[in-house]
Protein backbone atom coordinates (compact mmCIF):
# COMPACT_ATOMS: atom_id res chain seq x y z
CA UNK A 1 -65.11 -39.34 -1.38
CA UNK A 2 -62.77 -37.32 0.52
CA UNK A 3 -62.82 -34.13 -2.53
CA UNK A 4 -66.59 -34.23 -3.03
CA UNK A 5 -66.67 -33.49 1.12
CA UNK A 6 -64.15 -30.82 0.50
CA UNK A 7 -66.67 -28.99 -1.68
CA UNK A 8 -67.98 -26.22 -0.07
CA UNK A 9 -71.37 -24.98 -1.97
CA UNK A 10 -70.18 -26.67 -5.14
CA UNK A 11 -66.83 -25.14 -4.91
CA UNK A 12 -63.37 -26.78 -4.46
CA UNK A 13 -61.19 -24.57 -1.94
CA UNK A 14 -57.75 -25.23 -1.89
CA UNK A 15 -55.72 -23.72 0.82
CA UNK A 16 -51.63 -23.59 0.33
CA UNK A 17 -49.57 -22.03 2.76
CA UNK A 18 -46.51 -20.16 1.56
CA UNK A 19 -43.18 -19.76 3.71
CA UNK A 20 -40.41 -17.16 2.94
CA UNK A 21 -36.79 -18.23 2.74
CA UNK A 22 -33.18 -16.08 2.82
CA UNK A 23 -32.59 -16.29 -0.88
CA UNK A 24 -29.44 -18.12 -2.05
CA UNK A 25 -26.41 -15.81 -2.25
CA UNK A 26 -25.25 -16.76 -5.55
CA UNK A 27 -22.63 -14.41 -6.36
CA UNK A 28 -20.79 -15.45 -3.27
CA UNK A 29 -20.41 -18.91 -4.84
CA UNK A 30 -18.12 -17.61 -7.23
CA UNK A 31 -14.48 -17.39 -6.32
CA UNK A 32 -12.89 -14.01 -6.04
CA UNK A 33 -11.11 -11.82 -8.89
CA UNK A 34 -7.39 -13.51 -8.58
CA UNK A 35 -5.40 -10.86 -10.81
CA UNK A 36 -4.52 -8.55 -8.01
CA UNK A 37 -2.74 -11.90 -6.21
CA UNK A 38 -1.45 -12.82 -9.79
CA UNK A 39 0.00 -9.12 -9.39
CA UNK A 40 1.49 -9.48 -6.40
CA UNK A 41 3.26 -12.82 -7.06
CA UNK A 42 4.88 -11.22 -9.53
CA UNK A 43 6.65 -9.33 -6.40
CA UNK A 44 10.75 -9.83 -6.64
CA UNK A 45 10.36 -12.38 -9.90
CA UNK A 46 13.46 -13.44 -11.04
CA UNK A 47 12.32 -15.03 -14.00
CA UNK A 48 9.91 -12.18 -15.94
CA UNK A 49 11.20 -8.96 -14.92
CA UNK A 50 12.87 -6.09 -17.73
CA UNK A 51 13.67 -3.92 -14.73
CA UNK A 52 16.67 -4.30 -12.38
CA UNK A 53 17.25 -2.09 -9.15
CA UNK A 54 20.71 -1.91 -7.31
CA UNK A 55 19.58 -0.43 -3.45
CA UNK A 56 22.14 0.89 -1.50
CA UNK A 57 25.66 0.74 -1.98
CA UNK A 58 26.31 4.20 -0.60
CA UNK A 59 29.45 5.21 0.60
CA UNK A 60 29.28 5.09 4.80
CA UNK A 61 28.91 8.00 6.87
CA UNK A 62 32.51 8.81 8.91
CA UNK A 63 34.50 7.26 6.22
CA UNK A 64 37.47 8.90 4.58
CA UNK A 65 37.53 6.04 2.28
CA UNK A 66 35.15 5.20 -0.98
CA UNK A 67 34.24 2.24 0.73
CA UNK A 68 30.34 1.35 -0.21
CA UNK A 69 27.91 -0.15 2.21
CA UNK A 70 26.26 -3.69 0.65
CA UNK A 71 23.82 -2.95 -1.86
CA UNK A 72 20.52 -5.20 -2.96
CA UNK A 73 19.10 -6.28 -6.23
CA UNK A 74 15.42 -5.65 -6.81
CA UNK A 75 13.71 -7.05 -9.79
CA UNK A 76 10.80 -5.42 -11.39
CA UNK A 77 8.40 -5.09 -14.26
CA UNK A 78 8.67 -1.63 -16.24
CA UNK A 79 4.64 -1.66 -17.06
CA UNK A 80 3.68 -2.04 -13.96
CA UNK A 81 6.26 0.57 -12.53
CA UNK A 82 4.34 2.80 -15.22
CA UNK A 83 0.77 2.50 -13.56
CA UNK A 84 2.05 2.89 -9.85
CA UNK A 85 4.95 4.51 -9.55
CA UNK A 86 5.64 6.50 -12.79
CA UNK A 87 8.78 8.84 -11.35
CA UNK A 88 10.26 5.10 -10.26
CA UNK A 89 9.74 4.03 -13.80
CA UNK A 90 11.00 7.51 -15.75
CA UNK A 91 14.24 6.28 -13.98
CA UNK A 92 14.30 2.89 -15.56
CA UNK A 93 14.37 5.19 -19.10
CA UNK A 94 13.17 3.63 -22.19
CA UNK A 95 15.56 1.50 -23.77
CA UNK A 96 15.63 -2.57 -23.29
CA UNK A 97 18.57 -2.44 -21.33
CA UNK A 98 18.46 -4.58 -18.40
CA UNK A 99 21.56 -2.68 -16.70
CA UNK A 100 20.77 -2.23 -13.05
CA UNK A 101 19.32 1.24 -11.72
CA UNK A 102 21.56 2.43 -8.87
CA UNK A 103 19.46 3.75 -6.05
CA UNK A 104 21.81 5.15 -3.48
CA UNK A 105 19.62 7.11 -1.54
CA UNK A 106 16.62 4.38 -0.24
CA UNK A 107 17.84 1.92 2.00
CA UNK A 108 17.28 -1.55 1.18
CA UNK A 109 14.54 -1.90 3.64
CA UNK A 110 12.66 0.57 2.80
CA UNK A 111 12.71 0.27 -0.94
CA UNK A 112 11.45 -3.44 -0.70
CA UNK A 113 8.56 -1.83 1.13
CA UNK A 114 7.98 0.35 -1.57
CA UNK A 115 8.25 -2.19 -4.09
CA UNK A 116 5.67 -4.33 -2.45
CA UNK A 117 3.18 -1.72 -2.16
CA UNK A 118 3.69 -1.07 -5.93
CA UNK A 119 2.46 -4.25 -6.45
CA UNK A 120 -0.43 -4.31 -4.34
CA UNK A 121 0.91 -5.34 -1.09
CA UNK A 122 -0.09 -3.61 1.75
CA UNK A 123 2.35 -2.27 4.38
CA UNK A 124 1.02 -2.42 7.30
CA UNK A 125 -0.68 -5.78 7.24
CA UNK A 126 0.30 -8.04 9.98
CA UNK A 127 -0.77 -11.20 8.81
CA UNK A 128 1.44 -11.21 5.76
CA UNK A 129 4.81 -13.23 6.21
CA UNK A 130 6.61 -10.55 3.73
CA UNK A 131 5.67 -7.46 5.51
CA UNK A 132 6.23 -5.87 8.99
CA UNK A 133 4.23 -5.12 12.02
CA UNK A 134 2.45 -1.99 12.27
CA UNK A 135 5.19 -1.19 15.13
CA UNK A 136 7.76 -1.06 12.31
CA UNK A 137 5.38 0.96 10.20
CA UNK A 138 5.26 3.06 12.79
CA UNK A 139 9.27 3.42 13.25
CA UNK A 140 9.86 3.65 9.18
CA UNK A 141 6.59 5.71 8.54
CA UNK A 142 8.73 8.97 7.58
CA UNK A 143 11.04 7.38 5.56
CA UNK A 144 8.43 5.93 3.29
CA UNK A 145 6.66 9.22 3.18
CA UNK A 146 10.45 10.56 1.50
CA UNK A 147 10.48 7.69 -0.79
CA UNK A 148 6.86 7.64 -1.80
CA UNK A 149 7.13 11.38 -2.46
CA UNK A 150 10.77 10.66 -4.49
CA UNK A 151 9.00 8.08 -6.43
CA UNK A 152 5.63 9.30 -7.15
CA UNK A 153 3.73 6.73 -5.00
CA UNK A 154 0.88 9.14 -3.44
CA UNK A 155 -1.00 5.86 -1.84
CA UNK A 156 1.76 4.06 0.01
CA UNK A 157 2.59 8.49 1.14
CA UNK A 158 -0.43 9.03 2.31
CA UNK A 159 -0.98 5.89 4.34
CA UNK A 160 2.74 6.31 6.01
CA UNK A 161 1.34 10.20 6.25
CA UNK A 162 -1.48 9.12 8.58
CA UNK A 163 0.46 6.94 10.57
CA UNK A 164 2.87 9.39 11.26
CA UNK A 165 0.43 11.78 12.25
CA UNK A 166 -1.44 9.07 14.53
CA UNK A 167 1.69 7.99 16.15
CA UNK A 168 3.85 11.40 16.36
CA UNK A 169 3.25 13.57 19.73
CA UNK A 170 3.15 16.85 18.81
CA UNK A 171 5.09 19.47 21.03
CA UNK A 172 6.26 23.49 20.76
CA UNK A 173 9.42 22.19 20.27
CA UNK A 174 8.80 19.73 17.43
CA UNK A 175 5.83 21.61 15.98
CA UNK A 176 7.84 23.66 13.51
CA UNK A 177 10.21 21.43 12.16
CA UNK A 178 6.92 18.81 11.62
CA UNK A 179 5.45 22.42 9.86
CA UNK A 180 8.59 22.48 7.38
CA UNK A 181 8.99 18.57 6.59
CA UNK A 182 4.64 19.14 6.03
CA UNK A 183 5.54 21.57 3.50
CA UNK A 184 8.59 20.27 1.67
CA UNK A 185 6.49 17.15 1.49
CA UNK A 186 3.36 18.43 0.59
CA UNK A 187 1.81 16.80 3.33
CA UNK A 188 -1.80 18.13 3.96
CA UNK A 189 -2.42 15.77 7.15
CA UNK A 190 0.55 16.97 8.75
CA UNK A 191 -0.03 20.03 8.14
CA UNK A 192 -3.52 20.29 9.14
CA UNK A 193 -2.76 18.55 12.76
CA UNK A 194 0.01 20.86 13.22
CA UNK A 195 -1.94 23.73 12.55
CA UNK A 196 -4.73 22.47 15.15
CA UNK A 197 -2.27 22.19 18.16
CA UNK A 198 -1.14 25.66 17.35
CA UNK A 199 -4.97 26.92 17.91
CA UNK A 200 -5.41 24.56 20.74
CA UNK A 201 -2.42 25.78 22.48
CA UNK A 202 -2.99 29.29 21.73
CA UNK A 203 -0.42 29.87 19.36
């Protein structure tokens, strides 16, 4: 029969031939942690918020008169102003008061920037229909760094930091005003690449 001719001496040798394969990635078939989306949706809802912002609404530059520019609503959630941007939500105080906090000093824009960011958006993704380019970034970066440092947001500061450092030319003439805004702001970047041109231009 065709085993007793595969006997060699008596002895039955089987030969099996073994192949290695990419092992199956299993973890990958799982679908990714949705909470920080959850989060975000959560951005400008009307319907769960205990926080209300008033935006603008200051009084126009040139004016004799107490006329106010237009001023935005901005709704909120006071826990989640606690994690990420506590100074934003020491303003909100501690009472259940839904009375709008007047923020005179932010323009709209900008504060709807900020408020995204708080909530895990990021500002200088393109592909997102509620933010704006980078270009815009870019063009806004140093008023985000004044209302990131007002509000207590170092993240959203330190990423409009390094874009203003990437996108600012540095000259003599702008060097030591860039010096002063570094230090009001407490901006070590800054700082640092304004101290570098000094020594590179042999200051």
């Amino acid at each position: 029969s065709t085993i007793m001719a595969a006997l060699v001496e008596g002895t039955l040798t089987i030969e099996v031939r073994m192949r290695l394969t990419e092992p199956t990635n299993i973890v990958s078939q799982f679908p990714k942690n949705p909470n920080c989306n959850n989060i975000l949706k959560m951005f400008m809802d009307e319907e769960s918020p205990d926080v209300v912002f008033e935006v603008g609404g200051k009084q126009a530059k040139g004016t004799h008169k107490k006329a106010k520019t237009s001023s935005v609503i901005f709704y909120a959630h006071r826990l989640v102003l606690q994690k990420c941007a506590p100074e934003l939500a020491e303003m909100c105080g501690l009472g259940e008061d839904m009375a709008a906090v007047p923020i005179t000093d932010v323009t709209p824009d900008i504060f709807r920037k900020v408020l995204y960011h708080v909530y895990g958006g990021n500002v200088s993704d393109e592909a997102d229909e509620e933010l704006e380019s980078n270009e815009e970034l870019k063009a806004n970066a140093k008023d985000l760094i004044d209302a990131a440092d007002k509000f207590g947001i170092e993240s959203l500061k330190l990423e409009a930091e390094a874009c203003y450092v990437k996108s600012t030319t540095l000259t003599t003439d702008n060097m030591l005003d860039n010096l002063l805004y570094a230090d009001s702001k407490n901006c070590a970047l800054l700082k640092e690449a304004v101290m570098d041109f000094v020594v590179e231009n042999g200051g």
